[in-house]
N, C-alpha and C. Protein backbone atom coordinates (compact mmCIF):
# COMPACT_ATOMS: atom_id res chain seq x y z
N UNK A 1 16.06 -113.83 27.10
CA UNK A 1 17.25 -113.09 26.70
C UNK A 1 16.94 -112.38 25.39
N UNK A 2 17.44 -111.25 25.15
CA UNK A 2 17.32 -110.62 24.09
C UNK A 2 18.61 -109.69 23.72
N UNK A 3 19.40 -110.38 22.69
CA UNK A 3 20.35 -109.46 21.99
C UNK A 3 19.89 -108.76 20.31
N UNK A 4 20.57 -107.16 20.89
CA UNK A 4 20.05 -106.59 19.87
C UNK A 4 21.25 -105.66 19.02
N UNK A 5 21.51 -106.22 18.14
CA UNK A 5 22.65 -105.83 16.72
C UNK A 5 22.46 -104.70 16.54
N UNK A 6 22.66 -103.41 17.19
CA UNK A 6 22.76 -101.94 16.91
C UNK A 6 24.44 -101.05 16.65
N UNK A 7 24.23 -100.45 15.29
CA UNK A 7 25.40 -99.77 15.07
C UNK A 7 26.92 -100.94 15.10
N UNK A 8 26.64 -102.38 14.87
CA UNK A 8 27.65 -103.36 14.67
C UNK A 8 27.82 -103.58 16.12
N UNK A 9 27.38 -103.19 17.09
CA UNK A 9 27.50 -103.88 18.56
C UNK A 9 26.47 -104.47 19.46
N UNK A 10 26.70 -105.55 19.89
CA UNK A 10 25.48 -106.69 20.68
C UNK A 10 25.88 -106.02 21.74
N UNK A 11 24.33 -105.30 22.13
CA UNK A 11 23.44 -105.52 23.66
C UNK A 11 22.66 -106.76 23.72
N UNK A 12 23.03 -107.08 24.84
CA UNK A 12 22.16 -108.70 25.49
C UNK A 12 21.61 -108.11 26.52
N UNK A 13 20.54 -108.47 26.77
CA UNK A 13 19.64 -108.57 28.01
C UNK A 13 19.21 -109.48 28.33
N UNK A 14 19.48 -110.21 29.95
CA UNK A 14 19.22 -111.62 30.64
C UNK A 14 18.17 -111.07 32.44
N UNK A 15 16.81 -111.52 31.38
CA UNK A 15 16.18 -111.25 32.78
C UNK A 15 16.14 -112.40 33.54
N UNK A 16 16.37 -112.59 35.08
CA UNK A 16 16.50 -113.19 35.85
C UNK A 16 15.65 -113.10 36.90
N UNK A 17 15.86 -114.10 37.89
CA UNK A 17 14.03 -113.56 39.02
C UNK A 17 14.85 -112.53 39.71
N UNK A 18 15.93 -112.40 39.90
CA UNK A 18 16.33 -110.58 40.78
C UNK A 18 16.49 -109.61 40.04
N UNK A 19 16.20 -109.52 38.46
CA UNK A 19 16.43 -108.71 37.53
C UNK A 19 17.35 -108.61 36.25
N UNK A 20 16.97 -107.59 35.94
CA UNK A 20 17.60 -107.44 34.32
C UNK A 20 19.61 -107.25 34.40
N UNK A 21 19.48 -108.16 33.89
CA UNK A 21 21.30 -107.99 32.96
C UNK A 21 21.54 -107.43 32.21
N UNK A 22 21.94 -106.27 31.64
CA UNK A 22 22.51 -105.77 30.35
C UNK A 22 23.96 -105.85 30.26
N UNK A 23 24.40 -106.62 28.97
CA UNK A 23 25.88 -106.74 28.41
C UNK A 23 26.13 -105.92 27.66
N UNK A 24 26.80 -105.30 28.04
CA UNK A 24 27.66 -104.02 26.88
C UNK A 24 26.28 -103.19 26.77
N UNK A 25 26.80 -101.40 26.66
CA UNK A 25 25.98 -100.66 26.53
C UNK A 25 25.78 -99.81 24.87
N UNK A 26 26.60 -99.97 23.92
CA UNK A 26 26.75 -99.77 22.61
C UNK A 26 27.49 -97.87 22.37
N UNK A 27 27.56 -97.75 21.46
CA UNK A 27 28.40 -96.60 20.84
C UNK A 27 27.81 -95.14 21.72
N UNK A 28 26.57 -95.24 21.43
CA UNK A 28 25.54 -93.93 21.29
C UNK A 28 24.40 -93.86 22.51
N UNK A 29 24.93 -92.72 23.36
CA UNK A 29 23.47 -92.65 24.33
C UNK A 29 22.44 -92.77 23.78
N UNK A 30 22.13 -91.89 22.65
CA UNK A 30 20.78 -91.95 22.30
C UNK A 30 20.01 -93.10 22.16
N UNK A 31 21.16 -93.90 21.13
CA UNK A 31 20.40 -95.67 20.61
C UNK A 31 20.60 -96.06 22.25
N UNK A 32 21.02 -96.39 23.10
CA UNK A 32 20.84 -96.46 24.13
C UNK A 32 20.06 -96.71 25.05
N UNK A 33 19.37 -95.38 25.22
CA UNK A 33 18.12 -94.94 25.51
C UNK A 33 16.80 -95.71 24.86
N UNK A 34 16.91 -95.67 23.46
CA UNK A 34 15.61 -96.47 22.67
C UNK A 34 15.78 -97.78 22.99
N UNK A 35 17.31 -98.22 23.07
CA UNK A 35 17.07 -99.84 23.36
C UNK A 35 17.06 -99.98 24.67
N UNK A 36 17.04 -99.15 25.86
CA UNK A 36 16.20 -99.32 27.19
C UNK A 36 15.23 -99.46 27.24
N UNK A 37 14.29 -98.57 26.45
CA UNK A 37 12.73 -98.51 26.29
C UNK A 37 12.44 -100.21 25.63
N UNK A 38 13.37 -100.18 24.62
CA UNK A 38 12.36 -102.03 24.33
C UNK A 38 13.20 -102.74 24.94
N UNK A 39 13.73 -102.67 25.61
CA UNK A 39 14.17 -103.95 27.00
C UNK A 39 13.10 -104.51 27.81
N UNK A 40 13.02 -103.14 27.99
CA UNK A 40 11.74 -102.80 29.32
C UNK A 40 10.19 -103.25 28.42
N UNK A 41 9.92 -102.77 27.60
CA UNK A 41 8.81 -103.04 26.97
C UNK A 41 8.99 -104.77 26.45
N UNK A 42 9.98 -105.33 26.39
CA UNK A 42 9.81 -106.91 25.60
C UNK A 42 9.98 -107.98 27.09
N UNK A 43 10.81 -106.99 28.08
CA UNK A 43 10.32 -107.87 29.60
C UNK A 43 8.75 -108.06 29.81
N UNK A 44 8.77 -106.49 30.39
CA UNK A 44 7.52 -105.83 30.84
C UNK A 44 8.05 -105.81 32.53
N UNK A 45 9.01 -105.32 32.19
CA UNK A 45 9.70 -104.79 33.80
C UNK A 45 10.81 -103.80 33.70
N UNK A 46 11.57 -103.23 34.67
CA UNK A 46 12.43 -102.19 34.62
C UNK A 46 13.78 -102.12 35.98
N UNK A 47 13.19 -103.60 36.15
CA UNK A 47 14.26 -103.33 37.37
C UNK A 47 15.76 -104.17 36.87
N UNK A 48 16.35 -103.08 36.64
CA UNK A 48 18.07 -103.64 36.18
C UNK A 48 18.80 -103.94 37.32
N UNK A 49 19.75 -104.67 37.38
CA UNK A 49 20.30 -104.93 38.14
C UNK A 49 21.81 -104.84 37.93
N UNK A 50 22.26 -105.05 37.12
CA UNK A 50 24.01 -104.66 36.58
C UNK A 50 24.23 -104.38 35.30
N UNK A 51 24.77 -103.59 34.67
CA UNK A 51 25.57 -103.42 33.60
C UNK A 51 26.54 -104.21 33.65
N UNK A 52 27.14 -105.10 32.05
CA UNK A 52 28.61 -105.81 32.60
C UNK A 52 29.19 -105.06 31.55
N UNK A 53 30.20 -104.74 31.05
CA UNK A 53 31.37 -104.47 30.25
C UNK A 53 32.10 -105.30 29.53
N UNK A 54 32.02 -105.95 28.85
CA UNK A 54 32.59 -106.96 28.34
C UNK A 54 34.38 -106.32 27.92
N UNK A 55 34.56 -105.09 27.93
CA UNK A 55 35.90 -104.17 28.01
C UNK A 55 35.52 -102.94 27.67
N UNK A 56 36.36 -102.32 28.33
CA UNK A 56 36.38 -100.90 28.05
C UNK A 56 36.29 -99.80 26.66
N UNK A 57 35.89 -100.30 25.59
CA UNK A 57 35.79 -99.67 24.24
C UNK A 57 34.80 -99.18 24.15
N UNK A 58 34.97 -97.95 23.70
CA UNK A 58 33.82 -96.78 24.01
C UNK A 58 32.68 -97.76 23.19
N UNK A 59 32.67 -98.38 21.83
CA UNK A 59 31.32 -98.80 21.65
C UNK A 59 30.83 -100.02 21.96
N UNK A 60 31.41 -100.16 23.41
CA UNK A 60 30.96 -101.42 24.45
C UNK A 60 30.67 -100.48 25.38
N UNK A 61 30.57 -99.45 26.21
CA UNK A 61 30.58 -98.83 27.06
C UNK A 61 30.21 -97.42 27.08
N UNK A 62 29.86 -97.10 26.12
CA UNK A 62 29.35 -95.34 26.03
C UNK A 62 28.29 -95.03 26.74
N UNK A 63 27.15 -95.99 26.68
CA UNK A 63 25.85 -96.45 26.93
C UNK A 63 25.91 -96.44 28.65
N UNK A 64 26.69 -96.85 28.95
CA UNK A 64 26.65 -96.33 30.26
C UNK A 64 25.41 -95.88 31.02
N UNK A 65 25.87 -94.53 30.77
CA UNK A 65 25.37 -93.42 31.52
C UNK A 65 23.43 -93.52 31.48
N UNK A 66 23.28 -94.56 30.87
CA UNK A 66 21.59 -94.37 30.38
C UNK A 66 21.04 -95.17 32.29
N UNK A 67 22.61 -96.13 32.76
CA UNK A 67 21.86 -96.60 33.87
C UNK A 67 22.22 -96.45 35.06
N UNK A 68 22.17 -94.90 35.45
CA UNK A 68 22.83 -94.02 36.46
C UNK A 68 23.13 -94.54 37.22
N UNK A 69 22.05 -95.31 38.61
CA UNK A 69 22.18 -95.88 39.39
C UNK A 69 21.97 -97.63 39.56
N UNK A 70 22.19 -97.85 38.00
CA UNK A 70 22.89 -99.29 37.92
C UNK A 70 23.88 -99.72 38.14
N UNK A 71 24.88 -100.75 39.30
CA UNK A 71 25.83 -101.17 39.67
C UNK A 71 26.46 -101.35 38.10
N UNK A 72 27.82 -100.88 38.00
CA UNK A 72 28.74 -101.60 36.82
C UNK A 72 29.57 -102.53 37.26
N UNK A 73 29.73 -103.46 36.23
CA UNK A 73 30.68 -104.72 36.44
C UNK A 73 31.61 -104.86 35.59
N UNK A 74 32.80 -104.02 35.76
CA UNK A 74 33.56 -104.65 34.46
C UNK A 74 35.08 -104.76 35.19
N UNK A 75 36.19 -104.48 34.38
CA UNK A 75 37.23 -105.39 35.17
C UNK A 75 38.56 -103.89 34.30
N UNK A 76 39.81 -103.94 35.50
CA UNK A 76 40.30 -102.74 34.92
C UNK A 76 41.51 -103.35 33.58
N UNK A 77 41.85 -102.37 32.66
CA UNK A 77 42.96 -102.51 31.90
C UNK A 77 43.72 -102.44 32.26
């Protein structure tokens, strides 16, 4: 597992034998993006498997979009 304190918001990543977990996606595509790259680089794999949402607040959820065709899991307001 690896959580990473960017811009005051925890991304967690839980690799599992069917793949990567990411919790909450943080404020900023960009940081986003860099903290995909060391996900992937501190596994040494790339296969995600869900985004969860821990709620809908843009700097739990902006991040999104970095995992196009990653299933999302979150729950409605």
């Amino acid at each position: 597992m690896i959580v990473l304190d960017c811009l005051s918001v925890n991304v967690t990543a839980i690799a599992s034998d069917s793949g990567i977990v990411v919790i909450d996606t943080n404020r900023s595509y960009g940081v986003m993006q860099r903290l995909r790259r060391v996900i992937e680089e501190e596994f040494g794999r790339k296969d995600f498997i869900y985004v969860v949402n821990t709620h809908g607040d843009p700097d739990h959820s902006s991040g999104n979009q970095v995992f196009p065709s990653v299933p999302l899991v979150a729950h409605q307001d």
